[in-house]
Protein backbone atom coordinates (compact mmCIF):
# COMPACT_ATOMS: atom_id res chain seq x y z
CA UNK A 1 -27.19 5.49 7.63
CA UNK A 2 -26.49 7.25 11.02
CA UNK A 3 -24.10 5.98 13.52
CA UNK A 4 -24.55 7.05 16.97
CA UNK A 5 -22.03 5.94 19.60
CA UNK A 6 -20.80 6.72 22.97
CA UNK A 7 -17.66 5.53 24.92
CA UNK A 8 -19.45 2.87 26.36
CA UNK A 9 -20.53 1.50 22.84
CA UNK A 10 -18.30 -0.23 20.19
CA UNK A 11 -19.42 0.15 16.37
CA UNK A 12 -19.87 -2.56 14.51
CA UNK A 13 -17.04 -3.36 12.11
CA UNK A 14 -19.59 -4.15 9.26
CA UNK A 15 -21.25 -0.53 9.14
CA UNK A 16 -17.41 1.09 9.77
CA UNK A 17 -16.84 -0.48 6.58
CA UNK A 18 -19.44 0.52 5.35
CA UNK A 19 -19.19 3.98 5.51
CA UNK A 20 -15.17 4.25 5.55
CA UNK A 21 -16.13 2.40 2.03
CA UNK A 22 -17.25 5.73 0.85
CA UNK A 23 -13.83 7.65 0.99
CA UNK A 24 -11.66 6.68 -1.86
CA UNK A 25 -8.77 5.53 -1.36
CA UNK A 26 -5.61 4.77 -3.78
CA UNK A 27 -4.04 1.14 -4.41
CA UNK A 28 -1.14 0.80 -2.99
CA UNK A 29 1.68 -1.86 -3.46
CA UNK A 30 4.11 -1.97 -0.81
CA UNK A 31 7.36 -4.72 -1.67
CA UNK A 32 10.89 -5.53 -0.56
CA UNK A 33 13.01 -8.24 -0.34
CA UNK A 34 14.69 -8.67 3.19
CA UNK A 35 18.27 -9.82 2.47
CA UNK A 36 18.27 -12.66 5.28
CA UNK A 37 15.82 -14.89 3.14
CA UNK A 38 16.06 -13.00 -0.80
CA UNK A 39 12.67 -14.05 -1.06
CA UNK A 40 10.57 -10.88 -2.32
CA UNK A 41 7.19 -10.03 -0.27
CA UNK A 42 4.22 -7.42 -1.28
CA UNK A 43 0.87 -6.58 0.31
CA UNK A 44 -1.65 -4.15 -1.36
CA UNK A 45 -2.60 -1.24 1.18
CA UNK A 46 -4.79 1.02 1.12
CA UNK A 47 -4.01 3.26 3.61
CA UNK A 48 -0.55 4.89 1.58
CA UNK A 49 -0.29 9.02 2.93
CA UNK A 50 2.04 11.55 2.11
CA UNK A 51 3.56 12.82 5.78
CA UNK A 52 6.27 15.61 5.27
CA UNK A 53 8.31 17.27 2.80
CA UNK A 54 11.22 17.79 5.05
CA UNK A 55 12.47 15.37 6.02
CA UNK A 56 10.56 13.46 3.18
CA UNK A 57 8.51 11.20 5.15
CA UNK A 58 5.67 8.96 4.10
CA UNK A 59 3.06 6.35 5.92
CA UNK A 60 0.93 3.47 5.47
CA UNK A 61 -1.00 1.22 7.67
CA UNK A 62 -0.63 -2.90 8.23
CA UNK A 63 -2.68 -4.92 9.88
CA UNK A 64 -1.44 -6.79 13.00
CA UNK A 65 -2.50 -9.69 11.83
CA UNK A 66 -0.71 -9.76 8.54
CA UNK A 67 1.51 -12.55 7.86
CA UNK A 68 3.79 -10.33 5.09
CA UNK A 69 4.39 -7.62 7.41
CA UNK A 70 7.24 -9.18 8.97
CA UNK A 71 9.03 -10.45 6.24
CA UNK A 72 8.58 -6.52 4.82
CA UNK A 73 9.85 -5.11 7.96
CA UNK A 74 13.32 -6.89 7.62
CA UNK A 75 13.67 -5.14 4.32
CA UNK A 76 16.38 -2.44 3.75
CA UNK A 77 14.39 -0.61 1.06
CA UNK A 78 11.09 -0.88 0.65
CA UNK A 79 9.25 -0.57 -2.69
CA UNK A 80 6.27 1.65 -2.64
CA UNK A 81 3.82 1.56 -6.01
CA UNK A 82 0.69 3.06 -6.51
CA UNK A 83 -1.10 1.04 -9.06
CA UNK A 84 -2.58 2.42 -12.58
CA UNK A 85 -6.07 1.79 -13.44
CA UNK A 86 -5.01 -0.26 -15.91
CA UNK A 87 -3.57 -2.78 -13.45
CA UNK A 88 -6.62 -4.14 -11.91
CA UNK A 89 -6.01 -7.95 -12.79
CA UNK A 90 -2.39 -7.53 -11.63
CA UNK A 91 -3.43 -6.54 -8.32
CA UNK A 92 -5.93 -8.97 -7.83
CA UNK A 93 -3.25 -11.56 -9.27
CA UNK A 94 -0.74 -9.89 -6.20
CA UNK A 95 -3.97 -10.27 -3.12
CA UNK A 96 -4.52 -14.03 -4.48
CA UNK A 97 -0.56 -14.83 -3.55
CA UNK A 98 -0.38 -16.48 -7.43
CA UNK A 99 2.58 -18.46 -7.77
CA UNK A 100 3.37 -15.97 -10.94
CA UNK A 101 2.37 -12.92 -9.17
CA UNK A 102 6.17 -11.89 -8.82
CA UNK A 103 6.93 -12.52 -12.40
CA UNK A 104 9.69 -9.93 -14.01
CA UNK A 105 7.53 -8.40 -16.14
CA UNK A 106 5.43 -6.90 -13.66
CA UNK A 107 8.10 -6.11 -11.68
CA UNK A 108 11.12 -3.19 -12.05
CA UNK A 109 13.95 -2.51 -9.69
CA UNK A 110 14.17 0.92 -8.09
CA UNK A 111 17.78 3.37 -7.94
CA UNK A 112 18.49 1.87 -4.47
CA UNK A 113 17.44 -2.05 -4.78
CA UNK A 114 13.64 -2.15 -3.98
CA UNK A 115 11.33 -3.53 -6.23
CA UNK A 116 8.84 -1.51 -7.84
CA UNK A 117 5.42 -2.48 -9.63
CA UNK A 118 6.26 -1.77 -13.54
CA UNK A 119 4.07 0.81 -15.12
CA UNK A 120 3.25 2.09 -11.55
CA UNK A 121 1.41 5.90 -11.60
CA UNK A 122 4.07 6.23 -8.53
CA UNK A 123 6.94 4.81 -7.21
CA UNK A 124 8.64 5.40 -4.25
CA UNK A 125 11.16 4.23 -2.80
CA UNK A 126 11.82 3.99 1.54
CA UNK A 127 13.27 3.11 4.31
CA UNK A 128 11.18 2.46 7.38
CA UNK A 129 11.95 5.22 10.29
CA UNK A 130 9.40 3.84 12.91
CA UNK A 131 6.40 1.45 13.53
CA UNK A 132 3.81 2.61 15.96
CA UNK A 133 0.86 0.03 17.26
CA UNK A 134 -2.18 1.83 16.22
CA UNK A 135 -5.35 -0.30 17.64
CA UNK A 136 -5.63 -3.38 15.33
CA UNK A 137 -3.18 -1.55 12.90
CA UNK A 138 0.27 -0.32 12.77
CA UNK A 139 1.12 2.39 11.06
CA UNK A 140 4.38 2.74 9.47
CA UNK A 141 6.58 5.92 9.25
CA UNK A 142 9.44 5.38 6.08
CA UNK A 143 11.83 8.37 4.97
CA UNK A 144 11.59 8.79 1.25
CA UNK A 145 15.15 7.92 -0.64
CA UNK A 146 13.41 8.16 -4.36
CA UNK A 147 10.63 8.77 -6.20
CA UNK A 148 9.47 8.61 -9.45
CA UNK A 149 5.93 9.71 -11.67
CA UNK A 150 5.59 7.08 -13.87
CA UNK A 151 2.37 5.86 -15.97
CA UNK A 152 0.19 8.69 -17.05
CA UNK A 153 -2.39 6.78 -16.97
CA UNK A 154 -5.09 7.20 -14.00
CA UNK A 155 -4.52 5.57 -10.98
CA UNK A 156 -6.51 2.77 -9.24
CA UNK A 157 -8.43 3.67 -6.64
CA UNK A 158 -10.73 1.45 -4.56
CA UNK A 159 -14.46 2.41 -3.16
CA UNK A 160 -17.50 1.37 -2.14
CA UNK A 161 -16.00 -2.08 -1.79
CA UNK A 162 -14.80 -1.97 -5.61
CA UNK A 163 -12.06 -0.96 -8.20
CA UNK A 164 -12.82 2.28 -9.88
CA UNK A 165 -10.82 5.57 -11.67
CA UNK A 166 -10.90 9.06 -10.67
CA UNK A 167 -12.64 11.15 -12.78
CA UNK A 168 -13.08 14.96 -13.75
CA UNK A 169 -15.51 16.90 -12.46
């Protein structure tokens, strides 16, 4: 499938999903728990990038439309977990809002408060630096406190519009 576009087209948002669908892309758990309500929130992105080593910066997308993005943004720490291959159910447990979904024995805390998926590939632990608007996205700058390689196991990664592992070549 060939897209073709000028600047006085839009693409359809079915065929850029479509073919984004083909780059891999890990499963990311982003968590806190803003002090103001003590409540903890998580969304699953899938847009998690290393920025810098120095200063140890790292991003992720959110959409503006999310409705857990706010609560997350009054967090002091957030939690940052990229999921193990093994954890399929648990994530799609965590994008169905379950009533168990934050259940203590998925969950761990991190050195400096934030909560972490348990058994995680990665954890990492941030503080958010800056948001920027980025069209129907923003994307979300955090300074890296902590981190920690966890589970040895492979991580999840999500493409062509399902769960799947990396494998060797």
């Amino acid at each position: 499938m060939t897209i073709v576009t000028d600047h006085l087209n839009t693409l359809a948002p079915r065929q850029v999903r479509d073919v984004m669908a083909k780059v891999p892309t890990s499963v990311t758990v982003v968590a806190g728990q803003p002090e103001l309500t003590g409540e903890r929130a998580a969304m699953i992105v899938g847009s998690f990038v290393f920025v810098s080593l120095d200063p140890c910066l790292v991003g992720f997308f959110v959409s503006q439309k999310s409705t857990t993005w706010p609560q997350l943004n009054k967090a002091t720490v957030l939690g940052i977990s990229t999921l193990a291959a093994t954890q399929r159910q648990f994530c799609r447990k965590l994008g169905k809002k379950e009533a168990d979904r934050f259940d203590e024995r998925f969950w761990t805390q991190g050195a400096f408060g934030a909560p972490l998926v348990a058994g995680a590939v990665a954890s990492i632990e941030c503080q958010i630096e800056n948001v920027t608007a980025a069209g129907d996205h923003a994307f979300v700058l955090a300074r890296v406190l902590g981190l920690n390689a966890g589970n040895t196991n492979d991580p999840l990664v999500f493409q062509n519009h399902e769960f799947t592992r990396l494998r060797p070549c």
